[in-house]
N, C-alpha and C. Protein backbone atom coordinates (compact mmCIF):
# COMPACT_ATOMS: atom_id res chain seq x y z
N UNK A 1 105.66 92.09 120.35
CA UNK A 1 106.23 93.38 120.04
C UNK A 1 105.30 94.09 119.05
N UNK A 2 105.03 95.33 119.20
CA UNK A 2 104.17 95.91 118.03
C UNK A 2 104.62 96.56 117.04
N UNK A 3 104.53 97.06 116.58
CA UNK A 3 105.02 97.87 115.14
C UNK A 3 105.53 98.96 115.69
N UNK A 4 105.54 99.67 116.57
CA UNK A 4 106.33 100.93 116.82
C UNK A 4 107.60 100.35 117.19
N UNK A 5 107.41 99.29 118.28
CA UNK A 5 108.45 99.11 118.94
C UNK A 5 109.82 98.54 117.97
N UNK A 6 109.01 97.57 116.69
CA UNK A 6 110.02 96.93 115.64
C UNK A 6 110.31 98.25 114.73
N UNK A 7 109.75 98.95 114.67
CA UNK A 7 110.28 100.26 113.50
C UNK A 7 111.68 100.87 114.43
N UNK A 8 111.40 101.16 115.69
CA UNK A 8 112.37 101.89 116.74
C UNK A 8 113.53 100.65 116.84
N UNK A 9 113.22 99.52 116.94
CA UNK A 9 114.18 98.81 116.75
C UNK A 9 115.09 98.86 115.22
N UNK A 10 114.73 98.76 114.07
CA UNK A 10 114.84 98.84 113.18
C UNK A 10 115.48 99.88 112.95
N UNK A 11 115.43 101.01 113.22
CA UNK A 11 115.69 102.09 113.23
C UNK A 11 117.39 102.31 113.58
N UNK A 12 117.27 101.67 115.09
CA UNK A 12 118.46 101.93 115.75
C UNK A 12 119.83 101.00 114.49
N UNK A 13 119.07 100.12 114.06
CA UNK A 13 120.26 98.81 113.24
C UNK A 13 120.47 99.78 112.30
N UNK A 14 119.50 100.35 111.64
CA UNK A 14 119.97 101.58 110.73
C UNK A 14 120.75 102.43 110.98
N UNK A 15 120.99 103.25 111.85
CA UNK A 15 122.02 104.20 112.47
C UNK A 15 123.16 103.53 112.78
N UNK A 16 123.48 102.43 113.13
CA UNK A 16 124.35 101.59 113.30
C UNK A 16 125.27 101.15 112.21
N UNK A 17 124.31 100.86 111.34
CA UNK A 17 124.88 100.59 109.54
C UNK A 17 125.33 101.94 108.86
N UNK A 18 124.91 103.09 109.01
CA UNK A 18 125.03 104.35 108.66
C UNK A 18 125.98 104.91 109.08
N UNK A 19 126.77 104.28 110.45
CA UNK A 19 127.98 104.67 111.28
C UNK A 19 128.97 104.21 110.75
N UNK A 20 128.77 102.70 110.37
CA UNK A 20 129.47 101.95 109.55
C UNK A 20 130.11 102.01 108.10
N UNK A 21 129.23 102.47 107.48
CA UNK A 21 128.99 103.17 106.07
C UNK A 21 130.09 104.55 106.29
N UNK A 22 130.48 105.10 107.29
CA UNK A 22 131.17 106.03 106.83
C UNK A 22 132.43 106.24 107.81
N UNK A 23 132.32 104.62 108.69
CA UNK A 23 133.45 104.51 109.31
C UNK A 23 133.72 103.20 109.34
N UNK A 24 134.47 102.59 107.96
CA UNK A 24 134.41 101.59 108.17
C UNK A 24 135.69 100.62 108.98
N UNK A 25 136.45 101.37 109.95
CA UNK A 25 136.64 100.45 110.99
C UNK A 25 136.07 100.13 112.09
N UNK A 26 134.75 100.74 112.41
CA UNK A 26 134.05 100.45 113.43
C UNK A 26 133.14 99.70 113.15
N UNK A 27 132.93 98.80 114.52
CA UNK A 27 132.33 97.48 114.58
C UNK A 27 131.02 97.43 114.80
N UNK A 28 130.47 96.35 114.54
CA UNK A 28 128.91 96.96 115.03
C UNK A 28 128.81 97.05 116.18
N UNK A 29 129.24 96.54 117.16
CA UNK A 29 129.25 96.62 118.72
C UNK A 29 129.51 97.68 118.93
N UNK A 30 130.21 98.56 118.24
CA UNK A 30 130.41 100.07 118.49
C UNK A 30 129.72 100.77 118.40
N UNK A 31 128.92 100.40 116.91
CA UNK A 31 128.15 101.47 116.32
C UNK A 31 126.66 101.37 116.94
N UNK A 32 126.90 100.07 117.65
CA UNK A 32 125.59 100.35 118.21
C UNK A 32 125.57 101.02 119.71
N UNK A 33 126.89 100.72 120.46
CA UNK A 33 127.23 101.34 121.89
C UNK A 33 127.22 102.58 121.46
N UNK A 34 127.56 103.38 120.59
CA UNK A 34 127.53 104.85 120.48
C UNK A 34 125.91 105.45 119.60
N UNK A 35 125.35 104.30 119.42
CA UNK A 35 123.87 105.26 119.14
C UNK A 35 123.07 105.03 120.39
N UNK A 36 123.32 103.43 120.86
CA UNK A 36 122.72 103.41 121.83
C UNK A 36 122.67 104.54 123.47
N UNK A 37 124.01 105.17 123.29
CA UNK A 37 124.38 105.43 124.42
C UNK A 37 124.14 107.19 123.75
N UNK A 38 123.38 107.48 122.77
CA UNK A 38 123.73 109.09 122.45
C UNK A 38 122.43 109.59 122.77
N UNK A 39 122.16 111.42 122.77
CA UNK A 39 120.78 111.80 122.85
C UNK A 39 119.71 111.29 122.07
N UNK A 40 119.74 111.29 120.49
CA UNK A 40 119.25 110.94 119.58
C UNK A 40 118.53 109.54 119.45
N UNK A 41 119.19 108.26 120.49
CA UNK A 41 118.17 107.78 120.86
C UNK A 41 117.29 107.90 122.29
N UNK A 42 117.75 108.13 123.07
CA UNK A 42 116.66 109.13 123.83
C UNK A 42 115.76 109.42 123.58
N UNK A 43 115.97 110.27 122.25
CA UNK A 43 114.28 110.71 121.58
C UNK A 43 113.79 109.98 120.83
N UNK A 44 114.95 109.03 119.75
CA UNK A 44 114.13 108.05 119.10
C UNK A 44 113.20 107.16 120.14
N UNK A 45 113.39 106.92 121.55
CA UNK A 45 112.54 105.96 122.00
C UNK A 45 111.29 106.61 122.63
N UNK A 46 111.69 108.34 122.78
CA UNK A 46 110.71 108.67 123.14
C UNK A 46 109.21 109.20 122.11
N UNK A 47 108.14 108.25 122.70
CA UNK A 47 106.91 108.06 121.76
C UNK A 47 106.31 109.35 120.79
N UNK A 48 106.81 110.60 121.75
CA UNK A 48 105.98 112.10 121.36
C UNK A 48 106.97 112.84 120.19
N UNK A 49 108.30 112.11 120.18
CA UNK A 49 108.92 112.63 118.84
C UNK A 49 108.34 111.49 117.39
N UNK A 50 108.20 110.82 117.64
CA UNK A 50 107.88 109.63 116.40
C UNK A 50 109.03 109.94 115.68
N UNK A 51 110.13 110.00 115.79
CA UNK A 51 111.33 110.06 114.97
C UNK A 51 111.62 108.64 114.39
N UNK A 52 110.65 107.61 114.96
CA UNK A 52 110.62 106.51 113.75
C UNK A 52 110.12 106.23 113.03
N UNK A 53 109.01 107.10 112.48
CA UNK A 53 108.40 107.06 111.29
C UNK A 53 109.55 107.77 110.25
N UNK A 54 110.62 108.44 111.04
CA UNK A 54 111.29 109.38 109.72
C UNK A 54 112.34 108.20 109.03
N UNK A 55 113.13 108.76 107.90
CA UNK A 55 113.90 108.00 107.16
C UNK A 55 114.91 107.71 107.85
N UNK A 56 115.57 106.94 107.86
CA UNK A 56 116.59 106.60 108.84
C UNK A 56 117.95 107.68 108.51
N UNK A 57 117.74 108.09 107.19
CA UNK A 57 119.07 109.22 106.98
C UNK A 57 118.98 110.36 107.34
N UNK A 58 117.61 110.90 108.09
CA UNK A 58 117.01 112.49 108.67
C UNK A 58 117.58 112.20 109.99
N UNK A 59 116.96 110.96 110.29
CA UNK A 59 117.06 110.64 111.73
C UNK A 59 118.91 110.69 111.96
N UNK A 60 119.70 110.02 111.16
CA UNK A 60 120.94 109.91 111.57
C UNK A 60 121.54 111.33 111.37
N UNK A 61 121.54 112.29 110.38
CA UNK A 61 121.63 113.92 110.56
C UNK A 61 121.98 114.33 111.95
N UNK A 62 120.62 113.80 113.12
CA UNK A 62 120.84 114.34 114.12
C UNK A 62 122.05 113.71 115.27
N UNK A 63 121.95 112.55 114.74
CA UNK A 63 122.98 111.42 115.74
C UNK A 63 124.40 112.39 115.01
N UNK A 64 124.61 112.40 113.99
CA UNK A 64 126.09 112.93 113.26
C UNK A 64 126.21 114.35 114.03
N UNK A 65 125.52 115.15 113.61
CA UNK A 65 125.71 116.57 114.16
C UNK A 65 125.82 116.64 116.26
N UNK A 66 125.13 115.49 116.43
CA UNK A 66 125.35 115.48 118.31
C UNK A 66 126.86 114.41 118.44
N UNK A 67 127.43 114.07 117.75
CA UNK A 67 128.87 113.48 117.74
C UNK A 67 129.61 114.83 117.18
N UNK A 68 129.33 115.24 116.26
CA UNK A 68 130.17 116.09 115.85
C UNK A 68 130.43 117.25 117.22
N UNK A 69 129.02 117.95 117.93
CA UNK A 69 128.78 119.44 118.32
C UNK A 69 128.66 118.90 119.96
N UNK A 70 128.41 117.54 120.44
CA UNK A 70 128.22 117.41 121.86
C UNK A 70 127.04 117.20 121.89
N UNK A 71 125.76 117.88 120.90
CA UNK A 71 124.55 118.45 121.34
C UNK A 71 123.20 117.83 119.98
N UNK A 72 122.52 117.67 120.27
CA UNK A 72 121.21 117.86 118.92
C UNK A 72 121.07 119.58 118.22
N UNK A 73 120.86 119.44 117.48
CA UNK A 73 120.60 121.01 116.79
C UNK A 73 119.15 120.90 116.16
C-alpha cells in the first residue's frame, strides 16, 4: 500500500470518528456505511482532489453539509 492510499484510508477512520464525536449513538459500522456510501468520499478517493492531504475536520465540513443539504457545497 503506498502513502496516498494509507492517508485516504486514514482519512475515511477519521470521518467516521468525527460522526461519532457528535453522534454518539452511532456505531462505527454506521459511521463508516454513511461516509463510505456519501459523495465526499467519491472525491476523497478521487486522486485530482487530494482531499487527503487536507485536515480531516475541512474534509468532514463537506461530508456534514452533504448529510445536512443532499449535496457538497
Amino acid at each position: 500500500m503506498n502513502e496516498q492510499e494509507q492517508m485516504k484510508l486514514d482519512m475515511v477512520k477519521n470521518l467516521a470518528l468525527l460522526l461519532i464525536d457528535n453522534d454518539s449513538n452511532l456505531s462505527m459500522e454506521d459511521a463508516l456505511a454513511t461516509v463510505l456510501n456519501s459523495d465526499t468520499y467519491t472525491r476523497l478517493m478521487r486522486d485530482s482532489t487530494r482531499l487527503y492531504y487536507q485536515s480531516p475536520r475541512y474534509v468532514y465540513s463537506f461530508l456534514e453539509s452533504e448529510l445536512k443539504t443532499g449535496s457538497i457545497k
